[in-house]
Protein backbone atom coordinates (compact mmCIF):
# COMPACT_ATOMS: atom_id res chain seq x y z
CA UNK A 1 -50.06 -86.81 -28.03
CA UNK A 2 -49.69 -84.53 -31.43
CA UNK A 3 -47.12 -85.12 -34.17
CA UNK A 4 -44.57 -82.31 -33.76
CA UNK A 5 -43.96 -80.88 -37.51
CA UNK A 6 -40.83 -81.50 -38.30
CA UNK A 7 -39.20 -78.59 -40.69
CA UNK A 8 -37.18 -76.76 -38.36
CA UNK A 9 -33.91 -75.73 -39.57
CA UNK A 10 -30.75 -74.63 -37.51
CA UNK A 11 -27.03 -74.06 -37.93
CA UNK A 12 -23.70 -73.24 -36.06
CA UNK A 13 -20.96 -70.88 -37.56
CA UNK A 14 -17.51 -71.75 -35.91
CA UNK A 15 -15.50 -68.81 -36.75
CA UNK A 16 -12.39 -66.75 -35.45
CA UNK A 17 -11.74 -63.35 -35.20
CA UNK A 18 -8.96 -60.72 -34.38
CA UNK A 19 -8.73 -59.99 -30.58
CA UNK A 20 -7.83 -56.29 -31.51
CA UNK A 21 -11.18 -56.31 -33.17
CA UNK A 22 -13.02 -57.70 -30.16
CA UNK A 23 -15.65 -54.47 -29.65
CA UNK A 24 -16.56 -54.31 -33.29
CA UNK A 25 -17.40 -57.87 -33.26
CA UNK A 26 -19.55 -57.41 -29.45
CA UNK A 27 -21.21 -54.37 -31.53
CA UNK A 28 -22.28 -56.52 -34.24
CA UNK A 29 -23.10 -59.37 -32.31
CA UNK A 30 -25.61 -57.10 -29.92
CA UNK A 31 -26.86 -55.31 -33.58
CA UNK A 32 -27.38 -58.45 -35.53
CA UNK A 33 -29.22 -60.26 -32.26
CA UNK A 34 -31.53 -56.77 -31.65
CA UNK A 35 -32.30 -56.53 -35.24
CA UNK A 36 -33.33 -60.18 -35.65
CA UNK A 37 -34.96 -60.55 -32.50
CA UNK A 38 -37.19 -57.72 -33.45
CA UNK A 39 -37.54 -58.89 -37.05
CA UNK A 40 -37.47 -61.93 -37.68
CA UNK A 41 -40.40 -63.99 -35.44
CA UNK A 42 -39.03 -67.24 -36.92
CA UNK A 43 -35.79 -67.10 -35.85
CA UNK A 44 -36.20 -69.31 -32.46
CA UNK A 45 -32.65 -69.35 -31.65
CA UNK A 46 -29.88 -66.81 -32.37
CA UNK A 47 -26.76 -67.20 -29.62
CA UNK A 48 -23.18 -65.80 -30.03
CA UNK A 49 -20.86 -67.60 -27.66
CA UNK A 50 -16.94 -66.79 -27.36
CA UNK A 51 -13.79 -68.59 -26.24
CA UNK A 52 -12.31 -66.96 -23.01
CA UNK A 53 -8.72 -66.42 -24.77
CA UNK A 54 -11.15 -64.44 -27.06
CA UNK A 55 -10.51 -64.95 -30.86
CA UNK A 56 -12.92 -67.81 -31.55
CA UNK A 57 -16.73 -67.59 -31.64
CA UNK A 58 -19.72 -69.98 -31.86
CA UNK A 59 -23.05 -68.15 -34.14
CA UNK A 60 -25.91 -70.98 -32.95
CA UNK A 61 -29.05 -70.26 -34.81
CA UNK A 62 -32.66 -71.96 -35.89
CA UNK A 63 -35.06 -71.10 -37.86
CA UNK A 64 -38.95 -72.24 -37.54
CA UNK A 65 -38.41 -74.11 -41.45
CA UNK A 66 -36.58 -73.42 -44.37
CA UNK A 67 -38.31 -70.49 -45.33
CA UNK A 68 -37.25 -68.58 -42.25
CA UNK A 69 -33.81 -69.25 -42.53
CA UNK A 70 -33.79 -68.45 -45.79
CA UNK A 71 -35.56 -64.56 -44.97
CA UNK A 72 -32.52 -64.38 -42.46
CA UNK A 73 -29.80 -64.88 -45.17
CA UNK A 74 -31.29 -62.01 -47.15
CA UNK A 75 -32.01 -60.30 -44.62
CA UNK A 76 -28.84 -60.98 -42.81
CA UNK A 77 -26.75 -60.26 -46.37
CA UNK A 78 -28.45 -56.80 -46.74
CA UNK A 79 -27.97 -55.29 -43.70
CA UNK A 80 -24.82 -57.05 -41.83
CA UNK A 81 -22.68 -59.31 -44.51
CA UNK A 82 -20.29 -57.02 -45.47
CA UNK A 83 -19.60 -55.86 -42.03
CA UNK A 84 -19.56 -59.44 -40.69
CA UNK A 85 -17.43 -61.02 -43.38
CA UNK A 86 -14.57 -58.12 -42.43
CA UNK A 87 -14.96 -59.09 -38.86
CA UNK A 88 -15.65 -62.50 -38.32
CA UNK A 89 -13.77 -66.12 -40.82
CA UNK A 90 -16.10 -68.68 -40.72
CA UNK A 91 -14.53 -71.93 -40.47
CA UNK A 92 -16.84 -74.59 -40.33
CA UNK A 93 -20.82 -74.37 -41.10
CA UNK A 94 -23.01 -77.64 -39.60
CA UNK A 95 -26.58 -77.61 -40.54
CA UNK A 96 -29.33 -79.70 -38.77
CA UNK A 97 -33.17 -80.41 -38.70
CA UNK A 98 -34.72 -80.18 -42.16
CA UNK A 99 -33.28 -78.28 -44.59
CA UNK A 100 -34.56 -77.57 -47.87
CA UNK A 101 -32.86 -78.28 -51.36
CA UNK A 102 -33.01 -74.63 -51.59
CA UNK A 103 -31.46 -73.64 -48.03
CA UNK A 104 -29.10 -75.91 -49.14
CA UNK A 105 -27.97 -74.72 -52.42
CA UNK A 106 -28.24 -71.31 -50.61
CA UNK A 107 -25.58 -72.59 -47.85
CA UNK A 108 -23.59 -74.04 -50.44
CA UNK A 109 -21.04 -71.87 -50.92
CA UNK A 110 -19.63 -72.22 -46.84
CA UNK A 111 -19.49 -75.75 -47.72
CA UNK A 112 -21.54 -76.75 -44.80
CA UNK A 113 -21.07 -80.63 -43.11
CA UNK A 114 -25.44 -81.39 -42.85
CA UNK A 115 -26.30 -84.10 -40.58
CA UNK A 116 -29.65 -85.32 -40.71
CA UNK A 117 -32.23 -85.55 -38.22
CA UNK A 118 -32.63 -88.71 -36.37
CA UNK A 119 -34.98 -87.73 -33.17
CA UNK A 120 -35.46 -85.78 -30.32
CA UNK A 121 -37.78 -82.52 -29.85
CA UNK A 122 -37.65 -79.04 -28.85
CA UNK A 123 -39.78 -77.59 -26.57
């Protein structure tokens, strides 16, 4: 059996959001996901997931490595940050896999919680 490489990189955004603002958010959401999807080959995982009182949102994403995720905040910054940081208050950032010092100092200012890999896989 092969050594998986371990460098993959992944994150959840819990958030909340004005109700009253509930289509803008679904029309960023569907934008951001199209964009990336089309984009962005080592993004592997890019979910938005909403309470059903509405108001609260979960952004799950993962990135091949480091490098990936770090093309999506620049990418992601350029074309979508102002819109999303109008829309959506992040609340709490948690990082997993294997981030880089970079990533890191990148994510810095959302004060993300990291906790570190221990095992499992991904197939």
């Amino acid at each position: 059996m092969s050594q998986q490489k371990l460098d993959w990189v992944s994150w959840i955004i819990e958030a909340n959001y004005d109700p009253s603002s509930e289509a803008a958010v679904e029309e960023i959401a569907k934008e951001m996901t199209s964009f990336f999807l089309s984009n962005e080959p080592q993004t592997t995982h890019f979910e938005w997931s909403v309470n059903s009182e509405k108001g609260q949102l979960i952004l799950h994403e993962r990135y091949a490595n480091s490098q990936a995720g770090l093309a999506h905040i620049e990418s992601f910054s350029g074309k979508f940050g102002e819109r999303f940081s109008i829309l959506v208050k992040p609340k709490r950032v948690v990082v997993f896999g294997h981030p880089s010092q970079e990533l890191l100092g990148v994510l810095s200012g959302m004060s993300p919680e990291i906790l570190h890999y221990l095992a499992g896989f991904s197939r």
